[in-house]
N, C-alpha and C. Protein backbone atom coordinates (compact mmCIF):
# COMPACT_ATOMS: atom_id res chain seq x y z
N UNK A 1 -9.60 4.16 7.08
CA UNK A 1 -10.35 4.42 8.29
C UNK A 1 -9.50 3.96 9.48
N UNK A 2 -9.37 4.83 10.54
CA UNK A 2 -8.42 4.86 11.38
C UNK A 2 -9.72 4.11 12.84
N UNK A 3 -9.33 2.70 12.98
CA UNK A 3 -10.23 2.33 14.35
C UNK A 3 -9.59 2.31 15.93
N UNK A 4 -10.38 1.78 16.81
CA UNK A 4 -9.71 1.03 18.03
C UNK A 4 -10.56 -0.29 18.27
N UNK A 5 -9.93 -1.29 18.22
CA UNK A 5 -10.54 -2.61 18.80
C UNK A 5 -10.59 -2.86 20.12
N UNK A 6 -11.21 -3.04 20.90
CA UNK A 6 -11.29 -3.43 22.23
C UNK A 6 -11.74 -5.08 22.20
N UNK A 7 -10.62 -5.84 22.43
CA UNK A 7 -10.71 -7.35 22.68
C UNK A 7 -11.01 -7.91 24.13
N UNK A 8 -12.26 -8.68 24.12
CA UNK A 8 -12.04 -9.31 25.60
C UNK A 8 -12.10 -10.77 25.24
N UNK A 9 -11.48 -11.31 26.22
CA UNK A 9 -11.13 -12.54 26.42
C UNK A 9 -11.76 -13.41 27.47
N UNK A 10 -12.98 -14.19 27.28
CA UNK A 10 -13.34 -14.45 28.85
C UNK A 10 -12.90 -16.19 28.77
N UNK A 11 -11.69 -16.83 27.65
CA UNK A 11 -11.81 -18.04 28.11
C UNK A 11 -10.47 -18.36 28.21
N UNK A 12 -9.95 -17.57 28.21
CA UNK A 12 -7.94 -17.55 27.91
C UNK A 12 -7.60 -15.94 28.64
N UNK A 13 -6.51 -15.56 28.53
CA UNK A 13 -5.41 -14.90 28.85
C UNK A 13 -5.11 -14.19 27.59
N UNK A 14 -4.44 -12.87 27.98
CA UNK A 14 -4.07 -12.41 26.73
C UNK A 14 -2.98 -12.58 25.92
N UNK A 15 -1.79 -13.39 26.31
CA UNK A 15 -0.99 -14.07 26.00
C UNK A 15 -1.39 -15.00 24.86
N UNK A 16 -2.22 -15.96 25.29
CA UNK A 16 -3.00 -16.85 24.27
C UNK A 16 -3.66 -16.15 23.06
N UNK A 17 -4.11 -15.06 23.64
CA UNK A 17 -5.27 -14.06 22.55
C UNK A 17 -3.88 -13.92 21.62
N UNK A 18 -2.89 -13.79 22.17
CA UNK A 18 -1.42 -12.97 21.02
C UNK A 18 -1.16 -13.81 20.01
N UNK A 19 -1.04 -14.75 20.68
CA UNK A 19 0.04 -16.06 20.03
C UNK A 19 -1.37 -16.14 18.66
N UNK A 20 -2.63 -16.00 19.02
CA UNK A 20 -3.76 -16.48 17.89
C UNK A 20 -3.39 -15.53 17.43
N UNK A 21 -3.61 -14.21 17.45
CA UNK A 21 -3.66 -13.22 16.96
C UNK A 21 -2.12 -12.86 15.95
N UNK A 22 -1.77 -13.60 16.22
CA UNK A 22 0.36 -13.60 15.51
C UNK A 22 -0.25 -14.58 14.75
N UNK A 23 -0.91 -15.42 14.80
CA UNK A 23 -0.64 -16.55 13.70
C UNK A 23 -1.34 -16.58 12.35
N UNK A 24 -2.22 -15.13 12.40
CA UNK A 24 -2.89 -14.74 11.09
C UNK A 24 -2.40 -13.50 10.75
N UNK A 25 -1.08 -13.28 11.34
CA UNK A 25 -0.49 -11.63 11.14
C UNK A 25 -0.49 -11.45 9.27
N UNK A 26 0.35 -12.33 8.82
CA UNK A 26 0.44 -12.22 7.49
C UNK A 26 -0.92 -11.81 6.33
N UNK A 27 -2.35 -12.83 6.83
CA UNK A 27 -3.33 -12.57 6.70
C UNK A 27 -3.85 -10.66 6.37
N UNK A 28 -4.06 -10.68 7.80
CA UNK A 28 -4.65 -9.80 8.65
C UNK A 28 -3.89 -8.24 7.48
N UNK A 29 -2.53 -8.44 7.38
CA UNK A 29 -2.07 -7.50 6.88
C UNK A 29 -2.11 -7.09 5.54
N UNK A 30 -3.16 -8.03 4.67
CA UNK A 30 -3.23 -7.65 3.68
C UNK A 30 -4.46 -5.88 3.93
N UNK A 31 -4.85 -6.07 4.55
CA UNK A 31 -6.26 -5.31 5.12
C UNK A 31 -6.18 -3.92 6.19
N UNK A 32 -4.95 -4.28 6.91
CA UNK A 32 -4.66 -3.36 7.19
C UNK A 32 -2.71 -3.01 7.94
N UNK A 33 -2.92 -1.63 8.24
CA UNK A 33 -1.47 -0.92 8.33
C UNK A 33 -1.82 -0.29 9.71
N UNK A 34 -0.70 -0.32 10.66
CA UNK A 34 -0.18 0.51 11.36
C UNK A 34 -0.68 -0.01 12.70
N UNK A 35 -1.09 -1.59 12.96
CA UNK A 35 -1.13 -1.74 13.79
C UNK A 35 -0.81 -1.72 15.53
N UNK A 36 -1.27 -1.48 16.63
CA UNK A 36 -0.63 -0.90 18.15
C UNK A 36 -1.39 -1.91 18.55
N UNK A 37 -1.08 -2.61 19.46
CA UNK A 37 -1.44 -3.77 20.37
C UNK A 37 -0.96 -3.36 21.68
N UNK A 38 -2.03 -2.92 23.03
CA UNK A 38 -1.78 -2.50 23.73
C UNK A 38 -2.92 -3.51 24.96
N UNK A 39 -1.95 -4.26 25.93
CA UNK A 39 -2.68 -5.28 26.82
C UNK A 39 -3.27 -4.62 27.05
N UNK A 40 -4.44 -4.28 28.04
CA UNK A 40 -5.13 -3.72 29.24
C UNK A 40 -5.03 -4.73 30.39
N UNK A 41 -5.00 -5.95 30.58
CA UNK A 41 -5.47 -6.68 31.41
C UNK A 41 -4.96 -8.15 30.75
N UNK A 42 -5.33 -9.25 31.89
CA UNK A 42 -5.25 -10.57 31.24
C UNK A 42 -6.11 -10.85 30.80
N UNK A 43 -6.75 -10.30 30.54
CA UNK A 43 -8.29 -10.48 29.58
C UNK A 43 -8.84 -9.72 28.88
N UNK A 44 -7.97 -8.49 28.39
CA UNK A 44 -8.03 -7.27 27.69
C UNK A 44 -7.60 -7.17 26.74
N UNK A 45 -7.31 -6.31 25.81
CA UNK A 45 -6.40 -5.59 24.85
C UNK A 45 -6.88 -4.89 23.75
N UNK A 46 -6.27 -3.49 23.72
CA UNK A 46 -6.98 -2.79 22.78
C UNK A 46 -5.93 -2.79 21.31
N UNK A 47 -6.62 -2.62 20.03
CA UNK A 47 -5.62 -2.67 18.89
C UNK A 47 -6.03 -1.62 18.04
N UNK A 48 -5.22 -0.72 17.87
CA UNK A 48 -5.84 0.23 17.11
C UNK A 48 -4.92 -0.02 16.26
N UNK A 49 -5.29 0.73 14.03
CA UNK A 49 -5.17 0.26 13.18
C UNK A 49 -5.84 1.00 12.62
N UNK A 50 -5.58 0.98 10.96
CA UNK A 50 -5.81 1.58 9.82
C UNK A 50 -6.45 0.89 9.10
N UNK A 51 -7.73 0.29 8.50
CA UNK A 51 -8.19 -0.54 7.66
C UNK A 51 -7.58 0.13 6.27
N UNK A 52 -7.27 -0.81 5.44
CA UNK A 52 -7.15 -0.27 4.18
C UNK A 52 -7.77 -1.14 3.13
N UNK A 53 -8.50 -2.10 3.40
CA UNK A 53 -9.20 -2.84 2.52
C UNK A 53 -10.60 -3.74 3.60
N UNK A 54 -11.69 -2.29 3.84
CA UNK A 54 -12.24 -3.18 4.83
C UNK A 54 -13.62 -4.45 3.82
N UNK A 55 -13.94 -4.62 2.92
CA UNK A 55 -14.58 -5.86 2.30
C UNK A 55 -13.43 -7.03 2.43
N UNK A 56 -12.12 -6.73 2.43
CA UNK A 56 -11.42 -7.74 2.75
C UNK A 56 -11.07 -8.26 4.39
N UNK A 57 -11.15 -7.23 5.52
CA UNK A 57 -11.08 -7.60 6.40
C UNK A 57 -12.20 -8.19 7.44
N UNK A 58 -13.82 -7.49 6.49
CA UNK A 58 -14.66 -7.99 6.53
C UNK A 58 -14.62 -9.60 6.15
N UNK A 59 -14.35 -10.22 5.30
CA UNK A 59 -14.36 -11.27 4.59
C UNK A 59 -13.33 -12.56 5.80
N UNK A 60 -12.29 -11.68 6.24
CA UNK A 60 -11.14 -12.26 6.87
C UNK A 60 -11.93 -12.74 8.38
N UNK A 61 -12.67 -11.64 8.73
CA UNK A 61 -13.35 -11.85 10.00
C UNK A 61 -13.96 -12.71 10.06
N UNK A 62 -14.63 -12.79 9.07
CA UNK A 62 -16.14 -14.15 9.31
C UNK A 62 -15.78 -15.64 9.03
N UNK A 63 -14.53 -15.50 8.52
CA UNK A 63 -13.38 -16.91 7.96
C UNK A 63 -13.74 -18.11 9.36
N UNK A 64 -13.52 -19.18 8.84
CA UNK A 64 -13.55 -20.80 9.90
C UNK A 64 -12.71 -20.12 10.60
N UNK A 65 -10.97 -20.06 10.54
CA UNK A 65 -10.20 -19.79 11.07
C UNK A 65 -10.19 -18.55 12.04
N UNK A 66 -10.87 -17.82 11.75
CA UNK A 66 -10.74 -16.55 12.82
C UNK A 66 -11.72 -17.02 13.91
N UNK A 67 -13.62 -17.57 13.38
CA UNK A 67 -14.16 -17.83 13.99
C UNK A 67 -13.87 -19.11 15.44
N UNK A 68 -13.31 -20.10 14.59
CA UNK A 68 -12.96 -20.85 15.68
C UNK A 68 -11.84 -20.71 17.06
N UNK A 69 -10.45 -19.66 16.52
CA UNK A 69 -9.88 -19.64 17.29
C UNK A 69 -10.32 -18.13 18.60
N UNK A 70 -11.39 -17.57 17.99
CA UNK A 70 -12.51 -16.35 18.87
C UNK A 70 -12.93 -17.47 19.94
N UNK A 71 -13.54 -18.16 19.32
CA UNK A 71 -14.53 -18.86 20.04
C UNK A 71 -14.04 -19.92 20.80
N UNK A 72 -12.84 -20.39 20.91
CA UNK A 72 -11.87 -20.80 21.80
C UNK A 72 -11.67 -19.93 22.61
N UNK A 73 -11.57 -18.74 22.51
CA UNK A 73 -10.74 -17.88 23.52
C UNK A 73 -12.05 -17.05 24.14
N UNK A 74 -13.25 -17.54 23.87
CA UNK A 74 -14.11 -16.66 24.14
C UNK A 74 -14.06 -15.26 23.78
N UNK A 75 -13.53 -14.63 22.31
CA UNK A 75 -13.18 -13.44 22.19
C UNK A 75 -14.80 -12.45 21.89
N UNK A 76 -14.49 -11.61 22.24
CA UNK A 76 -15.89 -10.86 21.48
C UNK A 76 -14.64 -9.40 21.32
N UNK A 77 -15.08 -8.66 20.66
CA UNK A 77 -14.59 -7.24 20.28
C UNK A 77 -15.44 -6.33 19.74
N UNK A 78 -15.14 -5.04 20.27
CA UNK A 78 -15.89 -3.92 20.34
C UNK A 78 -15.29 -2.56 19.22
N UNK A 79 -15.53 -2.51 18.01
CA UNK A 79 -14.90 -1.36 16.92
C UNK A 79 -15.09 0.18 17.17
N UNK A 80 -13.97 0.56 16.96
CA UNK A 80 -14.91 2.32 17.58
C UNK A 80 -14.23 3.01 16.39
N UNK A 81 -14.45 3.86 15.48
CA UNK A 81 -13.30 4.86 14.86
C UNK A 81 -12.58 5.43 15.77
N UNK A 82 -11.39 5.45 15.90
CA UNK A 82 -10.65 6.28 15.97
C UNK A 82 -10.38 7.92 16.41
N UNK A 83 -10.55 8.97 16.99
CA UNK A 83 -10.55 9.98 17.27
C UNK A 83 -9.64 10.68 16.71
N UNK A 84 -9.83 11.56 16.07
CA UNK A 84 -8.51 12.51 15.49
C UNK A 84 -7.80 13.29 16.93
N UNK A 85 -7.12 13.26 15.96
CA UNK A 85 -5.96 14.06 17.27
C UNK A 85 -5.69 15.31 16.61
């Protein structure tokens, strides 16, 4: 399943959102392929991506570790599929 994430950030910068977001890359990639990380803003960024194991990325999401460093950054995110082209 081909998505787009829309990340906002209301307690950090998107810089900060990266550096979190890099530090579960290895994670993250069991679950999915073909990731695009595209800023919008300092408080933005959209990521679109390929799930390829979503009970696992499900599982990855709700983790201590994802939760706490969201909730540091004030993250919330918005899932959309993807649009064919």
């Amino acid at each position: 399943m081909d998505v787009i994430a829309t990340v906002n950030i209301s307690n950090g910068e998107f810089e900060e959102w990266m550096e979190f977001f890099k530090s579960y890359e290895k994670l993250r990639h069991k679950y999915v392929k073909n990731e695009i990380i595209t800023p919008i803003s300092r408080s933005k960024a959209e990521v679109s991506f390929t799930i390829t194991d979503l009970d696992g990325l499900t599982e990855l999401s709700s983790s201590q570790l994802l939760r706490e460093g969201e909730d540091r950054l004030g993250v919330s995110v918005e899932v959309r599929e993807r649009p064919l082209k």
